[in-house]
C-alpha atoms as a PDB file:
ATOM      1  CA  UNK A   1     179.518  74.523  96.400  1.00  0.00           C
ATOM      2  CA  UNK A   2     183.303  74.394  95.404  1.00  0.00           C
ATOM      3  CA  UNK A   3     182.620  75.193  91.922  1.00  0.00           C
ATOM      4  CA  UNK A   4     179.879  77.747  92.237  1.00  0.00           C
ATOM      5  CA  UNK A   5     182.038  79.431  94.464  1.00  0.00           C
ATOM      6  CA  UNK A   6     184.941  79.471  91.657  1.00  0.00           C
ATOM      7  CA  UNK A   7     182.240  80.735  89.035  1.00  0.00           C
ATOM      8  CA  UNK A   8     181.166  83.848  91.113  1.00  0.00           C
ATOM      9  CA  UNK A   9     177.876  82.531  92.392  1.00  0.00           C
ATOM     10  CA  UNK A  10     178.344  82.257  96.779  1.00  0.00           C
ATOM     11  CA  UNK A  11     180.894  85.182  97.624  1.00  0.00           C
ATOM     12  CA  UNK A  12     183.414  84.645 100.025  1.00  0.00           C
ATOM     13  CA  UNK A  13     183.108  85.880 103.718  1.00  0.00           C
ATOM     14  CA  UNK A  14     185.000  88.967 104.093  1.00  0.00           C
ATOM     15  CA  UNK A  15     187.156  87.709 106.638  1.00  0.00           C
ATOM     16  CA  UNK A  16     188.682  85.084 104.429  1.00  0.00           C
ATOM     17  CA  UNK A  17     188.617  87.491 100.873  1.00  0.00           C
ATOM     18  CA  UNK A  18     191.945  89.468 102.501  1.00  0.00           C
ATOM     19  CA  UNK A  19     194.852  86.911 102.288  1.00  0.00           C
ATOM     20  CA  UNK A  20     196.333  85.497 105.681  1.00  0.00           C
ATOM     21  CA  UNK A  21     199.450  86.691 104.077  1.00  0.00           C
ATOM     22  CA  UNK A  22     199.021  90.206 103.428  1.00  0.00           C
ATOM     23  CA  UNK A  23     200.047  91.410 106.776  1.00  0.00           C
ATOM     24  CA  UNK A  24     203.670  89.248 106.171  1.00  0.00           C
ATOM     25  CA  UNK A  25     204.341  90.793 103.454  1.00  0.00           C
ATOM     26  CA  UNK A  26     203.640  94.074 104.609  1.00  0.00           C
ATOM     27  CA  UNK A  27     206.045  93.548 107.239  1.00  0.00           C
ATOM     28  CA  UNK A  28     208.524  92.394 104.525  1.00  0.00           C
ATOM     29  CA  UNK A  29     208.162  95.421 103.017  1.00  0.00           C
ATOM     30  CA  UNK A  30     208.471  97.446 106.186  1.00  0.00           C
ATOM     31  CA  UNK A  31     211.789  95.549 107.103  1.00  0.00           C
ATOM     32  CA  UNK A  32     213.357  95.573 103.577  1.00  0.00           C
ATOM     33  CA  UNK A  33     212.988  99.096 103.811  1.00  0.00           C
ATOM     34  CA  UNK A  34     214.337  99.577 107.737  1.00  0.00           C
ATOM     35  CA  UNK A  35     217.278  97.731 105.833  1.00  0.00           C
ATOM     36  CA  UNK A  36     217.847 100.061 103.191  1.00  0.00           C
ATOM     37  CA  UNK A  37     218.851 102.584 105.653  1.00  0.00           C
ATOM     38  CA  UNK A  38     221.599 100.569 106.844  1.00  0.00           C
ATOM     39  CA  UNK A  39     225.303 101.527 106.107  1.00  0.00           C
ATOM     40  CA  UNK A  40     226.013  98.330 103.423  1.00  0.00           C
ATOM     41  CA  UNK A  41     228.975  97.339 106.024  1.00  0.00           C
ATOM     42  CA  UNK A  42     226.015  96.343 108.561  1.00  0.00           C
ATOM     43  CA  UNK A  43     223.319  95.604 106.129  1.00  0.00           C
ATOM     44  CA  UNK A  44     225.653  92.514 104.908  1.00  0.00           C
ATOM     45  CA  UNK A  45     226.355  91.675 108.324  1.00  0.00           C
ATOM     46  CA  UNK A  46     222.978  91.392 109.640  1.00  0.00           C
ATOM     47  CA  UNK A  47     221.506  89.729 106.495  1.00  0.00           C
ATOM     48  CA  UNK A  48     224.098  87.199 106.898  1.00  0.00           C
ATOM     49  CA  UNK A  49     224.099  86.478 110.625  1.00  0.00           C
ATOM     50  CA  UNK A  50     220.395  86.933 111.278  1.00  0.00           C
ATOM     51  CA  UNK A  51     218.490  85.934 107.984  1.00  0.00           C
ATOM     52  CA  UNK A  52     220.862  83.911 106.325  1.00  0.00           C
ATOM     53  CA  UNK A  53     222.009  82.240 110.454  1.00  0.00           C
ATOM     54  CA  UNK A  54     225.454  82.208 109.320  1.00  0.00           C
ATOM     55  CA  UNK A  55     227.970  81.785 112.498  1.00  0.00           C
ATOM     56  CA  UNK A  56     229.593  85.130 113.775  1.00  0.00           C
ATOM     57  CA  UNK A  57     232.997  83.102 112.697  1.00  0.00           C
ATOM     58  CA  UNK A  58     231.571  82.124 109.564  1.00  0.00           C
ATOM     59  CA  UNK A  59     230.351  85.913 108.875  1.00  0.00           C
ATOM     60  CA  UNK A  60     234.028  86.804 109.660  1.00  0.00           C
ATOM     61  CA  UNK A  61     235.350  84.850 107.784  1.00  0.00           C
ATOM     62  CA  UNK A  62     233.684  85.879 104.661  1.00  0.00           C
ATOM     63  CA  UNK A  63     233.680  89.762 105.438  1.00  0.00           C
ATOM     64  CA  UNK A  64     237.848  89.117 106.001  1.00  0.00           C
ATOM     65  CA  UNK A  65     236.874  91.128 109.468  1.00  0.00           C
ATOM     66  CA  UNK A  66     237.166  89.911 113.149  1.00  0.00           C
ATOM     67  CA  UNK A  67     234.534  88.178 114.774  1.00  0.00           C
ATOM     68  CA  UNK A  68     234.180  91.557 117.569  1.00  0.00           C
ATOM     69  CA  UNK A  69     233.685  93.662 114.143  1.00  0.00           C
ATOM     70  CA  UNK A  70     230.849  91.256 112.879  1.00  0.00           C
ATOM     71  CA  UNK A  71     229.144  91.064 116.554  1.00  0.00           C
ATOM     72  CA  UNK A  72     229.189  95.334 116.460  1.00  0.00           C
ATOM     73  CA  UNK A  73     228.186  95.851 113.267  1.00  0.00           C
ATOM     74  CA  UNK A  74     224.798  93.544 113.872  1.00  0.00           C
ATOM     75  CA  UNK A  75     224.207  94.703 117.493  1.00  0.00           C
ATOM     76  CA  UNK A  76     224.259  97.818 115.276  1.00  0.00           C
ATOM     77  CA  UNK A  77     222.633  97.195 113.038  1.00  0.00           C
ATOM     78  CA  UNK A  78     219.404  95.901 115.948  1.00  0.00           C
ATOM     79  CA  UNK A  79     219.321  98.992 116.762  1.00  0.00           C
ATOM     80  CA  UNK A  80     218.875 100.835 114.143  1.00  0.00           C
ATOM     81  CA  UNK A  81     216.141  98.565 112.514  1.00  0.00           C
ATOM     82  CA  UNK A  82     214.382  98.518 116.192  1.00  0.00           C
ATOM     83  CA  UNK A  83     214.493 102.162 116.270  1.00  0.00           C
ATOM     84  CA  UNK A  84     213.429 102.574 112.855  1.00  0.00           C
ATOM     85  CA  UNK A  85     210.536  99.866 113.208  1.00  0.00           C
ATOM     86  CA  UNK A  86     209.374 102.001 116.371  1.00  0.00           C
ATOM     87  CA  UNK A  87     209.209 105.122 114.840  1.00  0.00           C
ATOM     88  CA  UNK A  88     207.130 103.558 111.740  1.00  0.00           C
ATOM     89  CA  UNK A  89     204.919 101.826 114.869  1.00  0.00           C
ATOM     90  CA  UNK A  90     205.474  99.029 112.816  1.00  0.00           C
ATOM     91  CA  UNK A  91     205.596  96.484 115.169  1.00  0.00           C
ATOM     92  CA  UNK A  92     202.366  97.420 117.432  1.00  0.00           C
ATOM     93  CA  UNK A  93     200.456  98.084 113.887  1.00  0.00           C
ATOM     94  CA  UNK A  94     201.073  94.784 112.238  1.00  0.00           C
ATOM     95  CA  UNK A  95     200.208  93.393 115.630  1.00  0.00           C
ATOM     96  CA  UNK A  96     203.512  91.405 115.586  1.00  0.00           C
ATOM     97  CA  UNK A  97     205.209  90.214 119.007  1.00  0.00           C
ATOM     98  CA  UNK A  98     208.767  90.071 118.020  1.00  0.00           C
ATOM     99  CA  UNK A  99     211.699  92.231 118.859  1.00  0.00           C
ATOM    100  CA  UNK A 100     214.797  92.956 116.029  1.00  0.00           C
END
């Protein structure tokens, strides 16, 4: 059935022809462009803080800022994605439960 099913002859059901991963990327897509908007001073921050899960000192440390200017510049930068996710209805579209 395996085979046949590689050479064309039993078509997949529909609901397993879409990939399980479309809607991730879609949302990577949606987020790497929320992130474009970002000033580059809180782009860096976030990505490093919240994707990367550097420490706020370690963050600091490689920004040569203070710790308070890396902890504004990602609450900041929350905002702005969460705002711009919002207004894209991004979130309630994909279906996803999270909050930026």
């Amino acid at each position: 059935m395996n085979r046949m099913r590689r050479q064309g002859a039993i078509p997949l059901p529909t609901d397993l022809q879409s990939s399980p991963f479309d809607s991730v990327s879609a949302i990577a897509l949606d987020l790497e462009r929320a992130l474009s908007k970002l000033s580059e001073t809180s782009r860096v921050a976030f990505v490093l803080s919240e994707i990367q899960q550097l420490s706020v000192k370690e963050v600091a440390e490689i920004l040569s800022v203070p710790e308070g200017t890396v902890k504004s510049r990602v609450h900041t930068a929350r905002i702005q994605l969460r705002e711009d996710l919002r207004a894209h209805d991004v979130v309630r579209e994909r279906g996803v439960d999270y909050v930026v």
